[in-house]
PDB file of N, CA and C in Angstrom:
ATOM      1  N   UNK A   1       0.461 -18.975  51.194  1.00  0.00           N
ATOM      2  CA  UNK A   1       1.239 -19.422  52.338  1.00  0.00           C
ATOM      3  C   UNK A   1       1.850 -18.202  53.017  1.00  0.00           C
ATOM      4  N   UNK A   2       1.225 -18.008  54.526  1.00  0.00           N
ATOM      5  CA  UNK A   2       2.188 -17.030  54.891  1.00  0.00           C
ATOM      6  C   UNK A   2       3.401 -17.462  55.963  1.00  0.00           C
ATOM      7  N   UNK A   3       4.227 -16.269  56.157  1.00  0.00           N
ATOM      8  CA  UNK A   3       5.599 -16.930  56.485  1.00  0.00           C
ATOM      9  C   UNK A   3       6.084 -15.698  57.487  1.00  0.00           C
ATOM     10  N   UNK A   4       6.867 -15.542  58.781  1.00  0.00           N
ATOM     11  CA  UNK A   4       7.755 -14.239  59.049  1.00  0.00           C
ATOM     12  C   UNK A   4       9.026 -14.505  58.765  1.00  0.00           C
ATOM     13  N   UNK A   5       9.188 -13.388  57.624  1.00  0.00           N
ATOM     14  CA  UNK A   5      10.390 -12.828  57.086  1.00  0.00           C
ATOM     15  C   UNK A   5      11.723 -13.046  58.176  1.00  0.00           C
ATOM     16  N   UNK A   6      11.687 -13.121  59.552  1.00  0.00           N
ATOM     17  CA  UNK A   6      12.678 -13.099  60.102  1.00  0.00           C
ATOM     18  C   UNK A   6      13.147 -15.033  59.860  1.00  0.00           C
ATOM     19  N   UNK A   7      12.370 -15.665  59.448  1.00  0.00           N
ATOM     20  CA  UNK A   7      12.781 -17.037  59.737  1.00  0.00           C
ATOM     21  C   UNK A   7      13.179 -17.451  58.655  1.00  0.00           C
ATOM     22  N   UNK A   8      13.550 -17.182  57.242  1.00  0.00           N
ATOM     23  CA  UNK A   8      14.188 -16.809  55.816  1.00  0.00           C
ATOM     24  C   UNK A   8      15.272 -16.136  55.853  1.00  0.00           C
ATOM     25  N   UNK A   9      15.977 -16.796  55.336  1.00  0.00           N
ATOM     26  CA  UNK A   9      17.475 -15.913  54.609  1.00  0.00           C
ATOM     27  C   UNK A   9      17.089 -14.846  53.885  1.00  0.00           C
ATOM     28  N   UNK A  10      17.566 -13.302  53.822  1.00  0.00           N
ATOM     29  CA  UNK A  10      17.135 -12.106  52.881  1.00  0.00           C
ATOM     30  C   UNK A  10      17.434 -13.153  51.349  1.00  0.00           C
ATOM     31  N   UNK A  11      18.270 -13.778  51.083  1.00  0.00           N
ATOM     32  CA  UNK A  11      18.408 -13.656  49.572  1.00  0.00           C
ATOM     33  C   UNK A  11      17.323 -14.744  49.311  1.00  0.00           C
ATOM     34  N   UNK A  12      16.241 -15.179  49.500  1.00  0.00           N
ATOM     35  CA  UNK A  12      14.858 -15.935  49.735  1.00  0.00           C
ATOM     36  C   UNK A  12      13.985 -14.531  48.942  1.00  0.00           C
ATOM     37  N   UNK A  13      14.420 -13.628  50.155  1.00  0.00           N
ATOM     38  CA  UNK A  13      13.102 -12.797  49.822  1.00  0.00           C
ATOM     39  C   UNK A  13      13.847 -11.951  48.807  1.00  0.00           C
ATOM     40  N   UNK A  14      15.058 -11.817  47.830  1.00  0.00           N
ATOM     41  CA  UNK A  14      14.758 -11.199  47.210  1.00  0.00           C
ATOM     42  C   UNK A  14      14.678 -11.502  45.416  1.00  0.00           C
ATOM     43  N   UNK A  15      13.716 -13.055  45.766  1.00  0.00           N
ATOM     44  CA  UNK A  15      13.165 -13.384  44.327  1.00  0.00           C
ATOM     45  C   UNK A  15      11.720 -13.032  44.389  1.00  0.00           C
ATOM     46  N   UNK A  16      11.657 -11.577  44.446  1.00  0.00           N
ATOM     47  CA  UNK A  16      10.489 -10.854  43.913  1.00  0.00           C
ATOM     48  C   UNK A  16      10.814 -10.565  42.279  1.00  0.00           C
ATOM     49  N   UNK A  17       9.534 -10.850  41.659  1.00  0.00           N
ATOM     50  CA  UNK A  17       9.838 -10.078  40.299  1.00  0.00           C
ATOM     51  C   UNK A  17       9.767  -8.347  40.177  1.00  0.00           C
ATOM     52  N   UNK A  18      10.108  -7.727  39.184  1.00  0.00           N
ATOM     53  CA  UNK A  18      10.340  -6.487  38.652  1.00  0.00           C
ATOM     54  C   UNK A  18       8.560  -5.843  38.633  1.00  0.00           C
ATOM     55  N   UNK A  19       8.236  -4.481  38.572  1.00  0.00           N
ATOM     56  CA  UNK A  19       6.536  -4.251  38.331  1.00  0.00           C
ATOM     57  C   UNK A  19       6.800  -4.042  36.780  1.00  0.00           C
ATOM     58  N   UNK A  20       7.595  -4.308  36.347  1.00  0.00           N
ATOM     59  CA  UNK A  20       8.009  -3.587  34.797  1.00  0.00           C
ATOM     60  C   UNK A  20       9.381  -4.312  34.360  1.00  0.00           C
ATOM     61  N   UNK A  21       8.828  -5.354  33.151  1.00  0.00           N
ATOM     62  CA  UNK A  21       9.476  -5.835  32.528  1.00  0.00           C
ATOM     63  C   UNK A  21       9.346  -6.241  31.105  1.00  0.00           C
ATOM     64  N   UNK A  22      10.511  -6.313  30.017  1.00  0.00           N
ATOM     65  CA  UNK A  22       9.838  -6.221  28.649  1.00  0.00           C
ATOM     66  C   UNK A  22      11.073  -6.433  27.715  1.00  0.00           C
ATOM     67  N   UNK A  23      10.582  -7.297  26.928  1.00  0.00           N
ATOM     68  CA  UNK A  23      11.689  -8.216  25.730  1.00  0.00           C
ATOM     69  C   UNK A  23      11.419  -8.012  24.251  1.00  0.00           C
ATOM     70  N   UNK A  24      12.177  -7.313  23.835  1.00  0.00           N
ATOM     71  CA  UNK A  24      12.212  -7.028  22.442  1.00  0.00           C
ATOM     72  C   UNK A  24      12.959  -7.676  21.253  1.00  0.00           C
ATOM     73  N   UNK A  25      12.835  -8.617  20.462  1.00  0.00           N
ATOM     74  CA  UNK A  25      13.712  -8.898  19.547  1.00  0.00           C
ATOM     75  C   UNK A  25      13.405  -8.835  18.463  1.00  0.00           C
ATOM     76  N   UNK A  26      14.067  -8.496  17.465  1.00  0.00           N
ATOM     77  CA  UNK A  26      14.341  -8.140  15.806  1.00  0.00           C
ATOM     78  C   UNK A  26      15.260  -9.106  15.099  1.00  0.00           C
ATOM     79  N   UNK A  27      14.926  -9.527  14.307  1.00  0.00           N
ATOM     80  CA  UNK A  27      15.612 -10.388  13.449  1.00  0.00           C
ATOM     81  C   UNK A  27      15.374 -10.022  11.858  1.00  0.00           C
ATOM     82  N   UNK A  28      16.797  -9.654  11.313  1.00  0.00           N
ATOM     83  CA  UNK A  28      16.597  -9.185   9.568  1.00  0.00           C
ATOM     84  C   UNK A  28      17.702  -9.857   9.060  1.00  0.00           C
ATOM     85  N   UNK A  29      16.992 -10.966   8.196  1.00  0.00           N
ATOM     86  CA  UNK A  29      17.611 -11.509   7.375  1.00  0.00           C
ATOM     87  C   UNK A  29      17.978 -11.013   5.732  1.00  0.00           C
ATOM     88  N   UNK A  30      19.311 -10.426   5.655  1.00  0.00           N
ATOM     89  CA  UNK A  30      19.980  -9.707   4.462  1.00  0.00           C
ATOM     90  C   UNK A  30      20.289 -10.319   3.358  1.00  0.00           C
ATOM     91  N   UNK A  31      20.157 -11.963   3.402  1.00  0.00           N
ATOM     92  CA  UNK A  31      20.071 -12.610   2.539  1.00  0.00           C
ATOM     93  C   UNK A  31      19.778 -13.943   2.737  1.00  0.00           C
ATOM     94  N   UNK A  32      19.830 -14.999   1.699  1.00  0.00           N
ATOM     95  CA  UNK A  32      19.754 -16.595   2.394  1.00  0.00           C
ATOM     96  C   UNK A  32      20.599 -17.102   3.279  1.00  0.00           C
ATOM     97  N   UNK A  33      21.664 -16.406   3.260  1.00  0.00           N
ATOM     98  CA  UNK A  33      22.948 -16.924   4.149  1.00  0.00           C
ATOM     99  C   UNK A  33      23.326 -16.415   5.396  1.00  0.00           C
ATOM    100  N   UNK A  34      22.565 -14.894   5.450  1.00  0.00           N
ATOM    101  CA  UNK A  34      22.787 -13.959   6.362  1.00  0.00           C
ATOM    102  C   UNK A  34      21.917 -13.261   7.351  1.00  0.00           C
ATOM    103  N   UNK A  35      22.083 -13.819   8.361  1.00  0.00           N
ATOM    104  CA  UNK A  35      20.900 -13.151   9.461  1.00  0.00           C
ATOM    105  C   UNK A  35      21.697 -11.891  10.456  1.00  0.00           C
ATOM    106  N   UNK A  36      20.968 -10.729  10.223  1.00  0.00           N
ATOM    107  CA  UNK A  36      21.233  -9.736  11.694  1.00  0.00           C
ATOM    108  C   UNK A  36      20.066 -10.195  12.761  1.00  0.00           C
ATOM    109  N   UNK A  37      20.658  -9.933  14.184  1.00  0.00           N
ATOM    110  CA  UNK A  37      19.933 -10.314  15.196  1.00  0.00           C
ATOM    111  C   UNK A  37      20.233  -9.030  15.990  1.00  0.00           C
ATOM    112  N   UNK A  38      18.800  -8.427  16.949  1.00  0.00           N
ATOM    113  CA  UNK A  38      19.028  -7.719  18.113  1.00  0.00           C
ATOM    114  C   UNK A  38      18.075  -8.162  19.174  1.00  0.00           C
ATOM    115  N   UNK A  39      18.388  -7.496  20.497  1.00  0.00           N
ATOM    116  CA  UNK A  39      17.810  -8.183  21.373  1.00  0.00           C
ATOM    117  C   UNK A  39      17.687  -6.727  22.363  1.00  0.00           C
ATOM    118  N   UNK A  40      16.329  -6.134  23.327  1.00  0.00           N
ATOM    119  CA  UNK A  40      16.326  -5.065  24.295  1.00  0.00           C
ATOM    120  C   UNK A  40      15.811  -5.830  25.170  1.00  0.00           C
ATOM    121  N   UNK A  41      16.164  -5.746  26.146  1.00  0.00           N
ATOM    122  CA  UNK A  41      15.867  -6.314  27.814  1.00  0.00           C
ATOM    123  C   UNK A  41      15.886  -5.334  28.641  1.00  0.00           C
ATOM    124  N   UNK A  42      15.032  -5.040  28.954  1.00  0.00           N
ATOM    125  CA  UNK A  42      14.206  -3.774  30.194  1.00  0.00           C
ATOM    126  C   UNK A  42      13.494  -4.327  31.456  1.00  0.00           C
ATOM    127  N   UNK A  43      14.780  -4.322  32.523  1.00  0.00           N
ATOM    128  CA  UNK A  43      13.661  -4.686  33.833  1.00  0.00           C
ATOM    129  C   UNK A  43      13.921  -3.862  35.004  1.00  0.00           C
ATOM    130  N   UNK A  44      12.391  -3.519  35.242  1.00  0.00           N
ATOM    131  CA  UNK A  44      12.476  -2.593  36.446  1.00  0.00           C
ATOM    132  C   UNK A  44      13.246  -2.860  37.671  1.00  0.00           C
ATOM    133  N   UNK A  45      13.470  -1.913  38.632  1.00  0.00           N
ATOM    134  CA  UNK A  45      13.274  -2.051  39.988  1.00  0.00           C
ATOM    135  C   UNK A  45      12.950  -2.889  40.753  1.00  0.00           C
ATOM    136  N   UNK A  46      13.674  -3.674  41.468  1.00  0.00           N
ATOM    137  CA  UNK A  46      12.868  -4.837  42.020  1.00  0.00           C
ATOM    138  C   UNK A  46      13.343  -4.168  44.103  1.00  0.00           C
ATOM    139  N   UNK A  47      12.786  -4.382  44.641  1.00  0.00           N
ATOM    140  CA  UNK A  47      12.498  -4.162  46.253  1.00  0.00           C
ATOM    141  C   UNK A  47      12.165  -5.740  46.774  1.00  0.00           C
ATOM    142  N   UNK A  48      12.999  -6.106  47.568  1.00  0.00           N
ATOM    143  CA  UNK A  48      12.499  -7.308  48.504  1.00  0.00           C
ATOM    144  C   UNK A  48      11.935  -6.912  49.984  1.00  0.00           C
ATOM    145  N   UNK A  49      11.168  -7.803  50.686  1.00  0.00           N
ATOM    146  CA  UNK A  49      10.707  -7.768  52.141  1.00  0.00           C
ATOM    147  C   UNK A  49      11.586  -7.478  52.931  1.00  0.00           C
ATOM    148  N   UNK A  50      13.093  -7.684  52.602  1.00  0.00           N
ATOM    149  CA  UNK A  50      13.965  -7.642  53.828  1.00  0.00           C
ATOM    150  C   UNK A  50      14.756  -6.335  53.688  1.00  0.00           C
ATOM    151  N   UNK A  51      14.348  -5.681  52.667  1.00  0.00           N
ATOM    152  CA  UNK A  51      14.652  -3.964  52.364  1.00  0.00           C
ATOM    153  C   UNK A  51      15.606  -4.124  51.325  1.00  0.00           C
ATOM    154  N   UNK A  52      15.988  -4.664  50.672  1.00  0.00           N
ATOM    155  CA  UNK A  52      17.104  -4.452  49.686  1.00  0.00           C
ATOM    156  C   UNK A  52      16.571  -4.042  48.255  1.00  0.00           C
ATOM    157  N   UNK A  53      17.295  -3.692  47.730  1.00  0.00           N
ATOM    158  CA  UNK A  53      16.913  -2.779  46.616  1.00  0.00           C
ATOM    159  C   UNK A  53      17.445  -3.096  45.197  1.00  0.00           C
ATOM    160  N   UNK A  54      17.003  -3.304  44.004  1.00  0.00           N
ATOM    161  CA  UNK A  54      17.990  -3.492  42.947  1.00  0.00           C
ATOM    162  C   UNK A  54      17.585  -2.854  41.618  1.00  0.00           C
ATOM    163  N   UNK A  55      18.852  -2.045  41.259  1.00  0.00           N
ATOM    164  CA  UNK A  55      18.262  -1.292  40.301  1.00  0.00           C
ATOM    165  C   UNK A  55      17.694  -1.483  39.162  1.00  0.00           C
ATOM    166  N   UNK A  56      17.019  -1.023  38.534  1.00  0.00           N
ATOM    167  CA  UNK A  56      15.968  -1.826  37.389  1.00  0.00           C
ATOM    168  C   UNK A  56      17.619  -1.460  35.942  1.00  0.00           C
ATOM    169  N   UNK A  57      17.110  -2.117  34.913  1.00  0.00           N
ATOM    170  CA  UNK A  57      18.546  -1.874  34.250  1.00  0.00           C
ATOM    171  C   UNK A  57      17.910  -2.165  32.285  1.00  0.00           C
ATOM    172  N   UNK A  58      18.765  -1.744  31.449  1.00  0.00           N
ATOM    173  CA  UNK A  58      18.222  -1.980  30.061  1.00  0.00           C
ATOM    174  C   UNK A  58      19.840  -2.290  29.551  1.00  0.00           C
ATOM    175  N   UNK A  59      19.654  -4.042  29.053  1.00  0.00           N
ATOM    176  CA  UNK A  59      20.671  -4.377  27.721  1.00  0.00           C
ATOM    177  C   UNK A  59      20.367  -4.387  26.460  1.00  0.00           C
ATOM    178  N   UNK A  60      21.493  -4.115  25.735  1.00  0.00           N
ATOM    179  CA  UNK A  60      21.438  -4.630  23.836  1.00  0.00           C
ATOM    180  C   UNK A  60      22.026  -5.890  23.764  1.00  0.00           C
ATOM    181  N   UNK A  61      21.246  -6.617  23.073  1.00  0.00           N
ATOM    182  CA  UNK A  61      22.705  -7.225  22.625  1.00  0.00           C
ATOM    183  C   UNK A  61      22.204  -7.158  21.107  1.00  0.00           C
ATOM    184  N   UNK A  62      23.414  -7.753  20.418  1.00  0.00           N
ATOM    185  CA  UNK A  62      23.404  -7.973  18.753  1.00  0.00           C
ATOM    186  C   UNK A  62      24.271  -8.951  18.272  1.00  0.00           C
ATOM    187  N   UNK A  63      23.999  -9.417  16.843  1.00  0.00           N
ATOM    188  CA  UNK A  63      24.714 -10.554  16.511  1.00  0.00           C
ATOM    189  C   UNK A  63      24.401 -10.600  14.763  1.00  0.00           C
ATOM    190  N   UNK A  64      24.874 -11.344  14.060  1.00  0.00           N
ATOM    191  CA  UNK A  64      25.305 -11.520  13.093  1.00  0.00           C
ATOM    192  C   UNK A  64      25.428 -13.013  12.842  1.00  0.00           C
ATOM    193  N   UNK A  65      24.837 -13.596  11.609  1.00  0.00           N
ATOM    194  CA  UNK A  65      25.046 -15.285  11.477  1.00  0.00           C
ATOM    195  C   UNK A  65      24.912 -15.647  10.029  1.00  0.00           C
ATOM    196  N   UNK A  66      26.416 -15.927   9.625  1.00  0.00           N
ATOM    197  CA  UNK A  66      26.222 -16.379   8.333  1.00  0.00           C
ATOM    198  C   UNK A  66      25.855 -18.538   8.224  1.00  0.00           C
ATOM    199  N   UNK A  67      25.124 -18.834   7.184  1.00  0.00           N
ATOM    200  CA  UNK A  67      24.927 -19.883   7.251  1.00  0.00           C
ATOM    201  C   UNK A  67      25.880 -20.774   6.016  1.00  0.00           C
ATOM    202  N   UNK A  68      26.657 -21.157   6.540  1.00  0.00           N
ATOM    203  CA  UNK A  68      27.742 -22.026   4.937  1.00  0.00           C
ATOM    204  C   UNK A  68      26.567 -23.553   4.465  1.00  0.00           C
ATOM    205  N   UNK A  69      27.143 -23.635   3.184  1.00  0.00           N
ATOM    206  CA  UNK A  69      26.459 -24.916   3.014  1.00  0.00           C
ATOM    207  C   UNK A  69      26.409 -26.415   3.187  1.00  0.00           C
ATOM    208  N   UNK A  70      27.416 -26.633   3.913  1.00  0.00           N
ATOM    209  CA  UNK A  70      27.921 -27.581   4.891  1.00  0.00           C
ATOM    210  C   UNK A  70      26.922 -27.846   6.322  1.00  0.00           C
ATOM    211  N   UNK A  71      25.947 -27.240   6.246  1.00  0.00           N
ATOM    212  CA  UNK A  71      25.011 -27.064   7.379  1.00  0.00           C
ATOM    213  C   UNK A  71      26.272 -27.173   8.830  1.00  0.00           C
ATOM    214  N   UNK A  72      26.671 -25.721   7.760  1.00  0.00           N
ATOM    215  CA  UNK A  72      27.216 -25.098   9.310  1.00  0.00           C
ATOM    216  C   UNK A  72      27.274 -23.943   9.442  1.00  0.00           C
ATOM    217  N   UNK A  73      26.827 -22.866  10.714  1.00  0.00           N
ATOM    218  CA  UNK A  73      26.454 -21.504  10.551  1.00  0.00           C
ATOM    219  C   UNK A  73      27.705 -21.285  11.743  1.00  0.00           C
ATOM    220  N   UNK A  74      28.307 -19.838  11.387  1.00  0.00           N
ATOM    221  CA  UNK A  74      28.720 -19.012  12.193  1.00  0.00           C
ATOM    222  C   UNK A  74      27.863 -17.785  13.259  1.00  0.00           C
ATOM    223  N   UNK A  75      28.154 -17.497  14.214  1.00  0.00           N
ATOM    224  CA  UNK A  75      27.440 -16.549  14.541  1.00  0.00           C
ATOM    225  C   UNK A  75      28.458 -15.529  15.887  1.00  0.00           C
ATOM    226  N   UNK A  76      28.682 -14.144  15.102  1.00  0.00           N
ATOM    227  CA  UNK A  76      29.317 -13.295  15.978  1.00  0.00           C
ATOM    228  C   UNK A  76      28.531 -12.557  16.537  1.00  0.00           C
ATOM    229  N   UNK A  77      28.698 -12.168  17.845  1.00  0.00           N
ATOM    230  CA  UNK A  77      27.576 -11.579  19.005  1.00  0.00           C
ATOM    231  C   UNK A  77      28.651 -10.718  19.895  1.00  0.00           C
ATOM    232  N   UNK A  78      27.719  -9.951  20.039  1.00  0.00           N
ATOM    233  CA  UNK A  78      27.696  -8.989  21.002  1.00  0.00           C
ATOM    234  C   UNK A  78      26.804  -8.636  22.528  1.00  0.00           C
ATOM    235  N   UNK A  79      26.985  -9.089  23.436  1.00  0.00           N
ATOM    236  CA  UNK A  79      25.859  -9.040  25.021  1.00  0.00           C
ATOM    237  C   UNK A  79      26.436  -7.643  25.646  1.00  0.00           C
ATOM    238  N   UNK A  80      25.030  -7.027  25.883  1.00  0.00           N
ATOM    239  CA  UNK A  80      25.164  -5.779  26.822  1.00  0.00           C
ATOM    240  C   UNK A  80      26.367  -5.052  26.084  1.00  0.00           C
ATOM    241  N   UNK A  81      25.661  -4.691  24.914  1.00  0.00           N
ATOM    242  CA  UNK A  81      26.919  -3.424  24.192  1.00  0.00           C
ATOM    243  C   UNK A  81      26.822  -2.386  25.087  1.00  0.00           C
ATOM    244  N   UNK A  82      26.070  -2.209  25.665  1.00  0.00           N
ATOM    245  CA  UNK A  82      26.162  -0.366  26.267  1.00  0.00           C
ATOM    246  C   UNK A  82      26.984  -0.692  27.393  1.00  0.00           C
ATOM    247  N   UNK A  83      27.583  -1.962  27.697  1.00  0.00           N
ATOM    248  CA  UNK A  83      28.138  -1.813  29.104  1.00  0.00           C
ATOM    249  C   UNK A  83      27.306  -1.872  30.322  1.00  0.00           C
ATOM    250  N   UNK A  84      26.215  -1.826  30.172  1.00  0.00           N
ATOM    251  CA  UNK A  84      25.195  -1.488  31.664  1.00  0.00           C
ATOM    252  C   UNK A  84      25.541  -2.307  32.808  1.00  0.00           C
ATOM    253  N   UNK A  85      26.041  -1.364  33.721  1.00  0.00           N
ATOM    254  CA  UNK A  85      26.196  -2.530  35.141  1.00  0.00           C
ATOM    255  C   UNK A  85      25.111  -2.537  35.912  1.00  0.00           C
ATOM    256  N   UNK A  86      24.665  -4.044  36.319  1.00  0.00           N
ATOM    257  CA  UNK A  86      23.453  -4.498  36.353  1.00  0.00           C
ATOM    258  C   UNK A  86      23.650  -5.953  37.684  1.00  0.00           C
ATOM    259  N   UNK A  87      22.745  -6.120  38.287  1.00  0.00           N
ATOM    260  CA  UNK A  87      22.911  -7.629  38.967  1.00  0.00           C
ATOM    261  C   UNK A  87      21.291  -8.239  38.509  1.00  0.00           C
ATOM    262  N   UNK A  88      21.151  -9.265  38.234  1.00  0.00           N
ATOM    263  CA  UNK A  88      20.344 -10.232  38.021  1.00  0.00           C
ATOM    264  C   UNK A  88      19.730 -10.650  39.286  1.00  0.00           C
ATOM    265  N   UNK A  89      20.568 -10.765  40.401  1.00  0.00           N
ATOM    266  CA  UNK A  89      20.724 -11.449  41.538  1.00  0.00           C
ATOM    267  C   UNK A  89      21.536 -10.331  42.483  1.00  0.00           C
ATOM    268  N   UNK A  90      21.204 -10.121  43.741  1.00  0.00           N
ATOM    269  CA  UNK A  90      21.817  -9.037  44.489  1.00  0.00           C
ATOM    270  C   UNK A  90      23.185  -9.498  44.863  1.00  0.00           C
ATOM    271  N   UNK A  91      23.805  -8.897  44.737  1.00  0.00           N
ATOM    272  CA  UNK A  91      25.378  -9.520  45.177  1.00  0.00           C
ATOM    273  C   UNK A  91      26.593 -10.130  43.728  1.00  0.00           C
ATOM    274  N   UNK A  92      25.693  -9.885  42.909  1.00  0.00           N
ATOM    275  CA  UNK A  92      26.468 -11.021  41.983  1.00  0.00           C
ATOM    276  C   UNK A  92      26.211 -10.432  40.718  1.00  0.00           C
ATOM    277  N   UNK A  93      27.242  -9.301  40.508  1.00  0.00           N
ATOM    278  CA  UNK A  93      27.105  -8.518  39.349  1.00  0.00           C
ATOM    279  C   UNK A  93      27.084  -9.060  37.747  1.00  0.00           C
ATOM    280  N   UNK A  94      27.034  -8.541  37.195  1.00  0.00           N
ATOM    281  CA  UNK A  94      26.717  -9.093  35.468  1.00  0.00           C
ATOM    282  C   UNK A  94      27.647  -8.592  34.773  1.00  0.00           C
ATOM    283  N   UNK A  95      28.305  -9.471  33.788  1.00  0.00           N
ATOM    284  CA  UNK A  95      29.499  -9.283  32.938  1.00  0.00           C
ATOM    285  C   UNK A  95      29.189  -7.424  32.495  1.00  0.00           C
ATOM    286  N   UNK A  96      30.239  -6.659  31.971  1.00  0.00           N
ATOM    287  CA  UNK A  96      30.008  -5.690  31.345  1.00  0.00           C
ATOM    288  C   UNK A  96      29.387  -5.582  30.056  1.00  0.00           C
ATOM    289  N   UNK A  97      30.641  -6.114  29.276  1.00  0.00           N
ATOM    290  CA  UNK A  97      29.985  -5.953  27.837  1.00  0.00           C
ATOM    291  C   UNK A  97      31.101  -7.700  27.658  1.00  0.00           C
ATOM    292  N   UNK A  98      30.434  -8.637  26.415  1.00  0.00           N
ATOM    293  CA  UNK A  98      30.952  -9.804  26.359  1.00  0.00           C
ATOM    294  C   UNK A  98      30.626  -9.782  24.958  1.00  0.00           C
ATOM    295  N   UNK A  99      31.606 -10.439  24.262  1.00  0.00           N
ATOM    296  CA  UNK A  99      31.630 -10.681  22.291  1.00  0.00           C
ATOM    297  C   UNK A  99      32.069 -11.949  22.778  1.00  0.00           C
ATOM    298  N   UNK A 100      31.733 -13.162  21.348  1.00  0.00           N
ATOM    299  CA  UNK A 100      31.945 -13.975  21.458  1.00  0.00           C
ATOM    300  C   UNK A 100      31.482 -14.189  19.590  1.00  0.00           C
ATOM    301  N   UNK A 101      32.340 -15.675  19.409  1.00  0.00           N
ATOM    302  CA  UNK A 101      31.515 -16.966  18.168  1.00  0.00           C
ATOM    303  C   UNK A 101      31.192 -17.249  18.692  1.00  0.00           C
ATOM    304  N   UNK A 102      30.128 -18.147  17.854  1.00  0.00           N
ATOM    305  CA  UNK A 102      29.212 -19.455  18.237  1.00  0.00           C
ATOM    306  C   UNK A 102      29.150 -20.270  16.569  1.00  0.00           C
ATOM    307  N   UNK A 103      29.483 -21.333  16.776  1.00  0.00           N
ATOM    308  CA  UNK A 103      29.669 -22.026  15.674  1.00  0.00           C
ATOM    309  C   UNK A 103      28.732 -23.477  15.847  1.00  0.00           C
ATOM    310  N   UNK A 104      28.176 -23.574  15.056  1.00  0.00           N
ATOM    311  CA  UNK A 104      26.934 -24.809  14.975  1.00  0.00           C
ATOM    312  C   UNK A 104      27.382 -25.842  13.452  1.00  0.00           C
ATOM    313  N   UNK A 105      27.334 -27.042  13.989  1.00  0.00           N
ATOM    314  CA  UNK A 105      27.683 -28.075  12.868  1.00  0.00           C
ATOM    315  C   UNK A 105      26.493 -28.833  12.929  1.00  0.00           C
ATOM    316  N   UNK A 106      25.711 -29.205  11.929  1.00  0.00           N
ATOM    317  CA  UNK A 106      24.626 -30.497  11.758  1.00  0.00           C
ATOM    318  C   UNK A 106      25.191 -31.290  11.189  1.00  0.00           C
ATOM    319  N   UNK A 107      24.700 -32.495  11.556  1.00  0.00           N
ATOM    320  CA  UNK A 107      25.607 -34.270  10.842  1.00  0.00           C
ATOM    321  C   UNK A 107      23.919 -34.575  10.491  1.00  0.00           C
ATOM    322  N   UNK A 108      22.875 -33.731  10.175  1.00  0.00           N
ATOM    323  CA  UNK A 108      21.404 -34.537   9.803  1.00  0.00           C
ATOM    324  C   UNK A 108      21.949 -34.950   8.073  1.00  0.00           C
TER     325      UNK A 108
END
């Protein structure tokens, strides 16, 4: 389908994907109860039709999850340890660095 760019809103044209993108995750479990988690997210450069530009960017994150026998697991995390300032979306920047729980209960 073709289209002129002038008859689109720029933020239309700038859901182009990245030429370079790539997801890494690791998971080591230290015991029955205990999982380490990491996560690398690498995405290029992205350029839209209407000239805007966004810089390509690389996060960590990491986490930690013990499992109790109550079929209920804890899990402490870490998003974007390095801090990387980054937008997903042009205009609309991305947390810095964010820690958090996450706590999961099963009633199976």
């Amino acid at each position: 389908m073709e289209y002129d760019k002038n008859d689109l809103p720029d933020a239309i044209l700038l859901d182009l994907p990245p030429k370079h993108k790539a997801n890494l995750g690791i998971r080591y479990r230290m015991s029955d109860n205990m999982l380490i988690t990491s996560d690398l997210r690498m995405v290029g450069q992205r350029k839209s039709e209407a000239g805007y530009t966004l810089s390509g960017y690389t996060t960590c994150d990491v986490g930690i999850e013990y499992s109790f026998p109550k079929n209920t697991k804890v899990m402490l995390y870490g998003n974007n340890i390095f801090g990387e300032s980054y937008q997903e979306i042009y205009g609309y920047p991305m947390p810095d660095q964010t820690v958090g729980v996450n706590i999961t209960l099963s009633f199976l």
